[in-house]
N, C-alpha and C. Protein backbone atom coordinates (compact mmCIF):
# COMPACT_ATOMS: atom_id res chain seq x y z
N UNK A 1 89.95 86.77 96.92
CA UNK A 1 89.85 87.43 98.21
C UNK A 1 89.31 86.41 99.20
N UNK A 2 89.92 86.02 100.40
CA UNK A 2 89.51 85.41 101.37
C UNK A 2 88.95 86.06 102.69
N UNK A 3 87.92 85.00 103.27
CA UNK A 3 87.27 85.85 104.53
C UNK A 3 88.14 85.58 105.48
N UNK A 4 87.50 86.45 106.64
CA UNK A 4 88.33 85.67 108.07
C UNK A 4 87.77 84.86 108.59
N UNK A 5 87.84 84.85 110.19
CA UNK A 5 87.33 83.51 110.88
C UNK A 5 86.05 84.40 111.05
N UNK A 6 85.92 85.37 110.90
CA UNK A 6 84.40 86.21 111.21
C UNK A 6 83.32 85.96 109.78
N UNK A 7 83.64 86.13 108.88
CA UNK A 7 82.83 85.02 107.78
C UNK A 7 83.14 86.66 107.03
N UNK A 8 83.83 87.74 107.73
CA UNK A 8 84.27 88.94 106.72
C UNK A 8 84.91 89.30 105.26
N UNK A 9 85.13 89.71 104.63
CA UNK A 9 86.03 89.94 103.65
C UNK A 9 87.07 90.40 104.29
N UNK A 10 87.75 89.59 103.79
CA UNK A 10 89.51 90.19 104.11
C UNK A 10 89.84 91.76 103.50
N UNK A 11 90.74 92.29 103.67
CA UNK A 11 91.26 94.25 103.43
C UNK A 11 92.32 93.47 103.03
N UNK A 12 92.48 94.18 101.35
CA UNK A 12 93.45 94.03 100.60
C UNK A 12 93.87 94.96 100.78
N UNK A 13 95.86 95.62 100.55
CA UNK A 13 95.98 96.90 100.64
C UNK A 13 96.82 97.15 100.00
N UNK A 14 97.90 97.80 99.06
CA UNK A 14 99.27 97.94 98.74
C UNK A 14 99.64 99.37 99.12
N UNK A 15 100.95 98.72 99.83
CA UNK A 15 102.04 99.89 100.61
C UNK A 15 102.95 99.97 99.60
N UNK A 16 103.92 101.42 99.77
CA UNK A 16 105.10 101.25 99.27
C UNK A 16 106.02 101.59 100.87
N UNK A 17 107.05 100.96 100.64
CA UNK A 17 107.74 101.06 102.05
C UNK A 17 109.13 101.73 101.40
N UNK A 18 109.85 102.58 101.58
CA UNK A 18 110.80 103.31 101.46
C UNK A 18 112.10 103.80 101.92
N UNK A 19 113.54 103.37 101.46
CA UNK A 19 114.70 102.89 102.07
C UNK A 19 115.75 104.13 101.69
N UNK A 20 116.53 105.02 102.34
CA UNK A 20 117.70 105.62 102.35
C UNK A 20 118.97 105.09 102.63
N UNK A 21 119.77 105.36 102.39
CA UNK A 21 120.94 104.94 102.92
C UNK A 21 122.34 104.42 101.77
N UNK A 22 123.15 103.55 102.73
CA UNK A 22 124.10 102.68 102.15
C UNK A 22 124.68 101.87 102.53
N UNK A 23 125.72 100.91 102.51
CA UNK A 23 125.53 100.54 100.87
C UNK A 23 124.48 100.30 99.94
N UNK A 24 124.31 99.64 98.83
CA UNK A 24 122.75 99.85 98.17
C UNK A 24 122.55 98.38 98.42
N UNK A 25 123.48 97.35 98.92
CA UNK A 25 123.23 95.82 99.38
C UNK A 25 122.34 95.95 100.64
N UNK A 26 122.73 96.78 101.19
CA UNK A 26 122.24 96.97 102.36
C UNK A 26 120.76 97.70 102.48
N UNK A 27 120.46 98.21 101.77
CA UNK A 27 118.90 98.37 101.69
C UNK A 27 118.05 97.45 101.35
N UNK A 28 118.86 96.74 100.17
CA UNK A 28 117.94 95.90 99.63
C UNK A 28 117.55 94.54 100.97
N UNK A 29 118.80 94.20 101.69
CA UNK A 29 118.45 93.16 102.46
C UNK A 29 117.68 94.01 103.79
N UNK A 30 117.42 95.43 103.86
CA UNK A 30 116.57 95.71 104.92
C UNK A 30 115.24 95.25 104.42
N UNK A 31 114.92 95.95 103.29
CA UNK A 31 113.83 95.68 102.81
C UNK A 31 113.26 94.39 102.89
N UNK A 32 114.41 93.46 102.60
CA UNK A 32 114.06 91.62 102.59
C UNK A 32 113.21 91.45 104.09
N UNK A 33 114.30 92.05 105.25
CA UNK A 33 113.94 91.98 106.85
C UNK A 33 113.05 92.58 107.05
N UNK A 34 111.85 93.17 106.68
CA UNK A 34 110.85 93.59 106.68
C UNK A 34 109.99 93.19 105.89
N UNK A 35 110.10 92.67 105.33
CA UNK A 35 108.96 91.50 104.60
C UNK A 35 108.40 90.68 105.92
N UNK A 36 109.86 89.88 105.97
CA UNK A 36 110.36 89.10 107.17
C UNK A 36 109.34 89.60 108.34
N UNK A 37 109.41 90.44 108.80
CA UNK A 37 108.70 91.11 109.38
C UNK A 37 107.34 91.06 109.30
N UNK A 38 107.02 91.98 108.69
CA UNK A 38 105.43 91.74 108.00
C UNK A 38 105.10 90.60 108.24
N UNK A 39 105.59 89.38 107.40
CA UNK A 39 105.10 87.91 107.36
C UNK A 39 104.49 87.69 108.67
N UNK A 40 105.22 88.08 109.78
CA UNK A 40 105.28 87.67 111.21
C UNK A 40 104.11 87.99 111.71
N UNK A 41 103.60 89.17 111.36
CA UNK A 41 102.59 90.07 112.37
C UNK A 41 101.45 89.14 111.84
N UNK A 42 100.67 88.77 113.16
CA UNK A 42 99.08 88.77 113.20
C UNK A 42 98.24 89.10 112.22
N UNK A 43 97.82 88.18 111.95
CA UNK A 43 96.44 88.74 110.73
C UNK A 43 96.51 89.05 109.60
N UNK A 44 98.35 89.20 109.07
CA UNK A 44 98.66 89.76 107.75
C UNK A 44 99.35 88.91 107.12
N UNK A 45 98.37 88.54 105.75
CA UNK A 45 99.50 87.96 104.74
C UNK A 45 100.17 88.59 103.78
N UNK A 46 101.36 88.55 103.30
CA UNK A 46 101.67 89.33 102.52
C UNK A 46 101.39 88.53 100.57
N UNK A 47 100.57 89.05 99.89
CA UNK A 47 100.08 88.63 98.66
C UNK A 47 100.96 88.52 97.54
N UNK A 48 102.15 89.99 97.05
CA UNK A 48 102.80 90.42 96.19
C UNK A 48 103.53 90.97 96.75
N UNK A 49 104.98 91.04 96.31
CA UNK A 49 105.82 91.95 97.10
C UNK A 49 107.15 92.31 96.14
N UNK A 50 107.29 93.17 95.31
CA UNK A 50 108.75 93.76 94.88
C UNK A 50 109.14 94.86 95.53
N UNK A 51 110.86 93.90 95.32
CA UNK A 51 111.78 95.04 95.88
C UNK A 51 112.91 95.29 94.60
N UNK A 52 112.45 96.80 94.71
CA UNK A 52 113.38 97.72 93.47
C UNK A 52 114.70 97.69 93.44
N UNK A 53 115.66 97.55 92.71
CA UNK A 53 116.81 98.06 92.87
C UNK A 53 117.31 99.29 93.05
N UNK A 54 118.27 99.41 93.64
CA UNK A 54 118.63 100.63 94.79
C UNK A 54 119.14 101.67 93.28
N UNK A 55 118.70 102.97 93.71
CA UNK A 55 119.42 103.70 92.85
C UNK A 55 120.05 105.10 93.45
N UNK A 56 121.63 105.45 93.04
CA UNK A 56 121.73 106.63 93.51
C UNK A 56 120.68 108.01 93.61
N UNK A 57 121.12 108.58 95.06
CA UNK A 57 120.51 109.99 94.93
C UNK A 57 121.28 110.68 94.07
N UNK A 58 120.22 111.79 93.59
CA UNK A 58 120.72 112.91 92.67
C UNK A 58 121.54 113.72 93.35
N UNK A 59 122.60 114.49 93.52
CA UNK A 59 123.46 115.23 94.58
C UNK A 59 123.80 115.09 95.89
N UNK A 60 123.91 113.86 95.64
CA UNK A 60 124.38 113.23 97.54
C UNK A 60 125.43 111.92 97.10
N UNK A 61 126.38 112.40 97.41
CA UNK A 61 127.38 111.01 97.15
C UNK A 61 127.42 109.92 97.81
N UNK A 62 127.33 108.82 97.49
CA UNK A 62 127.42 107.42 98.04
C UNK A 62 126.08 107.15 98.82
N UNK A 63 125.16 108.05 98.32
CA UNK A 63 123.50 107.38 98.57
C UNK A 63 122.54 106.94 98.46
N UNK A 64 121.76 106.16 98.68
CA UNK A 64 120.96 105.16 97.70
C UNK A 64 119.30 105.16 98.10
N UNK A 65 118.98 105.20 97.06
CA UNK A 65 117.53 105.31 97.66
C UNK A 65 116.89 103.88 96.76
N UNK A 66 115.35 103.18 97.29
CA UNK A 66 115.09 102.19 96.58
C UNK A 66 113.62 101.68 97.73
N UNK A 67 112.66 101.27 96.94
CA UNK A 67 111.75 101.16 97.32
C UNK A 67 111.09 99.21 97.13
N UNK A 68 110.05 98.73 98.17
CA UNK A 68 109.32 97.65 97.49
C UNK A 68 107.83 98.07 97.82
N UNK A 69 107.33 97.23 96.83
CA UNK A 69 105.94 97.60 96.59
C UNK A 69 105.32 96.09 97.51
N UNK A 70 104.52 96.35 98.46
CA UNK A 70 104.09 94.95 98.90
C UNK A 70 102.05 94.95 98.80
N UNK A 71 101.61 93.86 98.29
CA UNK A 71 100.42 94.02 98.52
C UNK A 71 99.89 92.80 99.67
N UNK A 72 99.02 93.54 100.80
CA UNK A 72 99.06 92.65 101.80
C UNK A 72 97.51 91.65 101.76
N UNK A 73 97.00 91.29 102.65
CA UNK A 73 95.39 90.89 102.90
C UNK A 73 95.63 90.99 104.35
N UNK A 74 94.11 91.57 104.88
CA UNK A 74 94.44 91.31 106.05
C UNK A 74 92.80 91.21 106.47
N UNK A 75 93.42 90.71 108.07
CA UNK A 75 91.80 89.88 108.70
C UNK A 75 90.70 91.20 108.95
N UNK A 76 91.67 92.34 109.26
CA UNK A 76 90.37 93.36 110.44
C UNK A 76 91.64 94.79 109.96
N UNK A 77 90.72 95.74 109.82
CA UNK A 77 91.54 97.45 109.62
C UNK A 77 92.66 97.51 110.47
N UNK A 78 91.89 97.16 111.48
CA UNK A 78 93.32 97.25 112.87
C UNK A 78 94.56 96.86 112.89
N UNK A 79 94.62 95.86 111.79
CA UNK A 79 95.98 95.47 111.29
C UNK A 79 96.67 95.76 109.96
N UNK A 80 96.16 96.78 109.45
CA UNK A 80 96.21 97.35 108.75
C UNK A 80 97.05 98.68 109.04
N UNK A 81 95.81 98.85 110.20
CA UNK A 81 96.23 100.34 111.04
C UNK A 81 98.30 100.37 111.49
N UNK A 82 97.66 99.15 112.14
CA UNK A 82 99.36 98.48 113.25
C UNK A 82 100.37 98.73 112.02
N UNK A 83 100.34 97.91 110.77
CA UNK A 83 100.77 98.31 109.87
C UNK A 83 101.89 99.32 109.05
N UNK A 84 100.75 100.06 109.34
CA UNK A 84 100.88 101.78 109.25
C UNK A 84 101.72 102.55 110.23
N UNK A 85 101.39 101.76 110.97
CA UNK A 85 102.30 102.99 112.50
C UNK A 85 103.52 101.96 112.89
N UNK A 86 103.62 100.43 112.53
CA UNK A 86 105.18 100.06 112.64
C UNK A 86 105.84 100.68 111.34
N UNK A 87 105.40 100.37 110.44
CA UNK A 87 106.42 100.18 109.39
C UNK A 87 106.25 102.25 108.78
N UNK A 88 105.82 102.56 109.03
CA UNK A 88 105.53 103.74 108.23
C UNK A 88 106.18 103.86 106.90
N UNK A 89 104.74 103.16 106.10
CA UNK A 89 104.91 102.86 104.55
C UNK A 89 104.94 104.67 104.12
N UNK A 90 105.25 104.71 102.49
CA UNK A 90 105.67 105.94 101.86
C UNK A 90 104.47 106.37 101.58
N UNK A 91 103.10 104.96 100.97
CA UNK A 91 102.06 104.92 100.61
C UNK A 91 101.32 104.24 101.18
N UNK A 92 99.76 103.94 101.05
CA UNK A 92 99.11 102.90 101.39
C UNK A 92 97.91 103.16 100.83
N UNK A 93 97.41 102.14 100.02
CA UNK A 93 95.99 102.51 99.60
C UNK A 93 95.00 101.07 99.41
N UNK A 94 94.16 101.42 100.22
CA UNK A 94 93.06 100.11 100.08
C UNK A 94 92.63 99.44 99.06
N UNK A 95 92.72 98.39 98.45
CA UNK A 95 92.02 98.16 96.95
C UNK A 95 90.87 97.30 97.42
N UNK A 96 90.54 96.58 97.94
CA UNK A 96 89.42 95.79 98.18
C UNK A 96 89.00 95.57 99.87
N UNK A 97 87.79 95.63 100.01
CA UNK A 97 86.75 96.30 99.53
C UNK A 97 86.57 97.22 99.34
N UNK A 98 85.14 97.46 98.43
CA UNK A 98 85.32 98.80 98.19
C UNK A 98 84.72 99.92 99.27
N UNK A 99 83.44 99.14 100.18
CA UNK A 99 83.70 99.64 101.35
C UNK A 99 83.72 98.74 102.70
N UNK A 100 84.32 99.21 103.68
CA UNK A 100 85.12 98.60 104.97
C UNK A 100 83.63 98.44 105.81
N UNK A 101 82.75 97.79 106.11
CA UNK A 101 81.80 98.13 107.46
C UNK A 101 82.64 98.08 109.01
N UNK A 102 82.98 98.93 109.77
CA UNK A 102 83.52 98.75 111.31
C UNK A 102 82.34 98.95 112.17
N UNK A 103 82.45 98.07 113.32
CA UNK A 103 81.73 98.52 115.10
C UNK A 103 82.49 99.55 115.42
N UNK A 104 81.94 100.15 115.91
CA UNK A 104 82.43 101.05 116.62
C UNK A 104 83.42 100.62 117.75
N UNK A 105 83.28 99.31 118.09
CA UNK A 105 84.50 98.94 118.48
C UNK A 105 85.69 98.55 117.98
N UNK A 106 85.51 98.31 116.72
CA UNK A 106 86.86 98.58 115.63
C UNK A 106 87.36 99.60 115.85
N UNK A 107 86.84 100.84 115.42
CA UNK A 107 87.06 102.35 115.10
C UNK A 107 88.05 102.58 116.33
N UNK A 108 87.19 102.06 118.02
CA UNK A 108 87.87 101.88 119.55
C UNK A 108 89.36 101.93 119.28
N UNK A 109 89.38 100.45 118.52
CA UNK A 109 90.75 99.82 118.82
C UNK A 109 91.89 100.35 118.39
N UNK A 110 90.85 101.34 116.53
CA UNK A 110 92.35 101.64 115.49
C UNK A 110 92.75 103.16 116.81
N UNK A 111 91.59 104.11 117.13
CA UNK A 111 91.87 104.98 117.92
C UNK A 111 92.65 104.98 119.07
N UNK A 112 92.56 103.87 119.71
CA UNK A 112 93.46 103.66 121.22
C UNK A 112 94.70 103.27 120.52
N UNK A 113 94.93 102.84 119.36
CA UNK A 113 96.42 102.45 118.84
C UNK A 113 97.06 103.53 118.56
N UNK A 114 96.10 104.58 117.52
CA UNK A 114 96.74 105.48 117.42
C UNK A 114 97.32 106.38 118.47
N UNK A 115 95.95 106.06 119.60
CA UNK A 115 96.59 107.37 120.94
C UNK A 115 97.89 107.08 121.53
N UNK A 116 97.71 105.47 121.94
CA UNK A 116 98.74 105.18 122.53
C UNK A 116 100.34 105.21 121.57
N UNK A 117 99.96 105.09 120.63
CA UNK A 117 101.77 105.51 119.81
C UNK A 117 101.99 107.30 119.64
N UNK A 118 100.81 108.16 119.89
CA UNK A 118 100.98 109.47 119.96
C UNK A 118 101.71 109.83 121.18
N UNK A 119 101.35 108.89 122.10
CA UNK A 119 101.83 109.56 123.29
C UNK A 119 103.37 108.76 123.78
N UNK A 120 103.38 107.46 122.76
CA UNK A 120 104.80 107.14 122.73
C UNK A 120 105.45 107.66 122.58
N UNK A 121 105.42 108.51 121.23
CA UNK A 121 106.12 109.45 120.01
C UNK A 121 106.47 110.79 121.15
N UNK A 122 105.15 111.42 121.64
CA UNK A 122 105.21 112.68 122.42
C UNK A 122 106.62 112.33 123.91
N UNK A 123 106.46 111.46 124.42
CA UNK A 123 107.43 110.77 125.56
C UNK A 123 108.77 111.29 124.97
N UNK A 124 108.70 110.14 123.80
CA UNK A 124 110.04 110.00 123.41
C UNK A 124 111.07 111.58 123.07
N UNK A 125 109.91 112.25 122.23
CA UNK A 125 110.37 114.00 121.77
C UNK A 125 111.01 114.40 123.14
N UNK A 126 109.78 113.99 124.41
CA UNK A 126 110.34 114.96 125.35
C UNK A 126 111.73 114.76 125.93
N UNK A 127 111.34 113.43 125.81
CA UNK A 127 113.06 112.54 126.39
C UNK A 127 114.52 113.23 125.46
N UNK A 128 114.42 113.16 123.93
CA UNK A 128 115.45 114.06 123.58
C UNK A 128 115.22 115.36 123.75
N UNK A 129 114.27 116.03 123.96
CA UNK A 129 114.18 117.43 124.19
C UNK A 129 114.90 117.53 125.63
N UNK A 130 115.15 116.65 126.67
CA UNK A 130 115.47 116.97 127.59
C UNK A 130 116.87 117.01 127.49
N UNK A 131 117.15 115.79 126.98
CA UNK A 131 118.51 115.58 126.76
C UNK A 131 119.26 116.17 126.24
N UNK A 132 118.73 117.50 124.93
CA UNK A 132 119.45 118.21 124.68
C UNK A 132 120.06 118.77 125.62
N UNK A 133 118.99 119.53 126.27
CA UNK A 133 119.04 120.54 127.52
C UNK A 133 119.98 120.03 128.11
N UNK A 134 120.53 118.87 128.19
CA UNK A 134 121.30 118.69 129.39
C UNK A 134 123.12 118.71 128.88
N UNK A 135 122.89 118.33 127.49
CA UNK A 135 124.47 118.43 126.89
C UNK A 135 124.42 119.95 126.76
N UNK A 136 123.35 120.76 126.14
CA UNK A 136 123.61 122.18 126.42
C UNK A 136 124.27 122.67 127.18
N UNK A 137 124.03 122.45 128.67
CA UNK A 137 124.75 122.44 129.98
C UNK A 137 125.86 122.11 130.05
N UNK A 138 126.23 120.69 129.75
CA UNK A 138 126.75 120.98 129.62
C UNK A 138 128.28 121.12 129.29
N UNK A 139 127.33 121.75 127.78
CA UNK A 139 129.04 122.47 126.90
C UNK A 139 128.62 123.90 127.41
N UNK A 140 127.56 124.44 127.96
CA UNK A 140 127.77 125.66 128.92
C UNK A 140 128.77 125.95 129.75
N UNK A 141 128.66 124.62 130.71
CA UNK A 141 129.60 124.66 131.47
C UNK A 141 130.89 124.17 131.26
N UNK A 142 131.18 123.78 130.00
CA UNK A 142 132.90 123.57 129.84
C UNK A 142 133.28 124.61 129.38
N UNK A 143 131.53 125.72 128.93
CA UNK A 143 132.83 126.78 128.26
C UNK A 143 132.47 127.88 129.36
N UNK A 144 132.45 127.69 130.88
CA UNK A 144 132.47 128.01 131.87
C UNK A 144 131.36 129.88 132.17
N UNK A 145 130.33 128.68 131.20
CA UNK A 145 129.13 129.98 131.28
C UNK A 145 127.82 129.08 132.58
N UNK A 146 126.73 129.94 133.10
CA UNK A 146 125.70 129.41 134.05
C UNK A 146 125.47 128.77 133.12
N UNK A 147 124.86 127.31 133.41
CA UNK A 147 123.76 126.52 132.59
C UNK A 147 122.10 126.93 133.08
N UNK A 148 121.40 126.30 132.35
CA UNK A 148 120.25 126.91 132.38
C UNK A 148 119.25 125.75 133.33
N UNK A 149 118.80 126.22 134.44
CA UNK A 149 117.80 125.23 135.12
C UNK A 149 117.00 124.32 134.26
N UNK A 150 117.00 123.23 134.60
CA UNK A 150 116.47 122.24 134.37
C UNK A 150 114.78 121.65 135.03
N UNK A 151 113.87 121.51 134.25
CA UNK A 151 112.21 121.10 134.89
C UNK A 151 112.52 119.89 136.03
N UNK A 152 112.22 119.62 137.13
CA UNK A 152 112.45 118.73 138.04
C UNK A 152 111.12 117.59 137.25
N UNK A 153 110.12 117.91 137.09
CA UNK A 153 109.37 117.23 136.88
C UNK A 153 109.94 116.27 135.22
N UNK A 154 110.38 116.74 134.28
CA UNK A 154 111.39 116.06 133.18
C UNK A 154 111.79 114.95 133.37
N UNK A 155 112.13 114.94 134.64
CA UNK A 155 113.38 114.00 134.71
C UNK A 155 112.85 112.55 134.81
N UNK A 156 111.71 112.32 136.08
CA UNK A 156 111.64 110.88 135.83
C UNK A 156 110.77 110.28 134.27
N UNK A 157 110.31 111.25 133.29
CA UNK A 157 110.45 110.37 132.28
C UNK A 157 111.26 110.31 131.34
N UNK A 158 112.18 110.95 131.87
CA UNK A 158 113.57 110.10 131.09
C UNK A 158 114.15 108.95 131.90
N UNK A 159 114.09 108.24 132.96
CA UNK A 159 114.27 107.03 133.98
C UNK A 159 113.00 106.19 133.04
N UNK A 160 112.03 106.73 132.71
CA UNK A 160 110.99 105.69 132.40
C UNK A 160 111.58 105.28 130.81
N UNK A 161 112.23 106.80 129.88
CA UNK A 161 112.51 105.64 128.63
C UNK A 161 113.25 104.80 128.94
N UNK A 162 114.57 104.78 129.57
CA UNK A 162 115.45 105.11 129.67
C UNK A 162 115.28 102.44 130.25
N UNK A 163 114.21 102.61 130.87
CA UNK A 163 113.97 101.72 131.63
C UNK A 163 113.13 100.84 130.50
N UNK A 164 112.16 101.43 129.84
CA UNK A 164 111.80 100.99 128.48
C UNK A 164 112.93 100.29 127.49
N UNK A 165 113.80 101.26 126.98
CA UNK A 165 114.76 100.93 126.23
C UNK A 165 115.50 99.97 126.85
N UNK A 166 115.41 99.59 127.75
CA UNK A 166 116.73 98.69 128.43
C UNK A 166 115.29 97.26 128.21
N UNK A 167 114.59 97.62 128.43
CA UNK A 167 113.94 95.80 128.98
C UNK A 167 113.54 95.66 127.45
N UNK A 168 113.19 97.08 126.22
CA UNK A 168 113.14 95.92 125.13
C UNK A 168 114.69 95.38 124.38
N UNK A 169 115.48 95.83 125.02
CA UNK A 169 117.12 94.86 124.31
C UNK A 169 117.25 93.60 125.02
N UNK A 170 116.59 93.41 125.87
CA UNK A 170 116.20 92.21 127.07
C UNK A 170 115.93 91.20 126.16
């Protein structure tokens, strides 16, 4: 176990990260691109890492399910946390230490991460919630029934994902 630059114990952790789909080549090299990934982020090394071979689902044709097990180290919880809310592992469980000491300005940071991706997540719902509403309309109106008023206030944050999504393909 290594410290950080804070003279801390490093947070050991093992995730399992978890793949649907097809072909079953094609999971396996997602899984690879997310290692890939991982490697990248700040503060995290990745220690151990298998990736399973893909195996059919039980009553679903041509579908594959298949998992890797990665064990990480990392400098501070917070990246741990980040972790957690990019990749949304299947599992995650701390093995070392056995206990974490945080400032309360740790605790700050994992909390403002979490708020701020709650209210990403909440945006985003509303953005397809709107959007339903609006193909509702309209196939209302092709099948030449009233559509149903629309919230004026809705609308500019769908201009805001909408403006999001465009500058991160940028």
């Amino acid at each position: 176990m290594m410290s950080n630059k804070d003279g801390k114990e490093n947070i050991r952790a093992a995730m399992i990260l978890e793949v649907i789909g097809r072909p079953p080549e094609h999971l396996v090299a997602t899984l690879e691109d997310l290692m890939k990934q991982i490697r990248a982020e700040k503060g995290v090394d990745i220690v151990e890492q298998k990736i399973n071979e893909p195996v059919p689902i039980k009553d679903q044709k041509d579908f594959y399910t298949t998992f890797a097990e990665v064990e990480v180290e990392v400098e501070d919880m917070l990246y741990l946390a980040v972790l957690m809310f990019k990749y949304m592992p299947a599992h995650i469980e701390v093995i070392s230490p056995e206990i974490v000491p945080m400032t309360n300005n740790g605790w700050n940071d994992i909390f403002n991460e979490l708020v701020r991706r709650l209210h990403s997540y909440d945006e985003v719902a509303g953005v397809l919630d709107m959007e339903k509403k609006i193909l509702e309309n309209k196939l209302r109106e092709a099948l030449g029934q009233q559509p149903e008023p629309i919230k004026k206030e809705t609308k500019p944050a769908i201009e805001k994902i909408k403006k999001e999504k465009k500058a991160r393909k940028e």
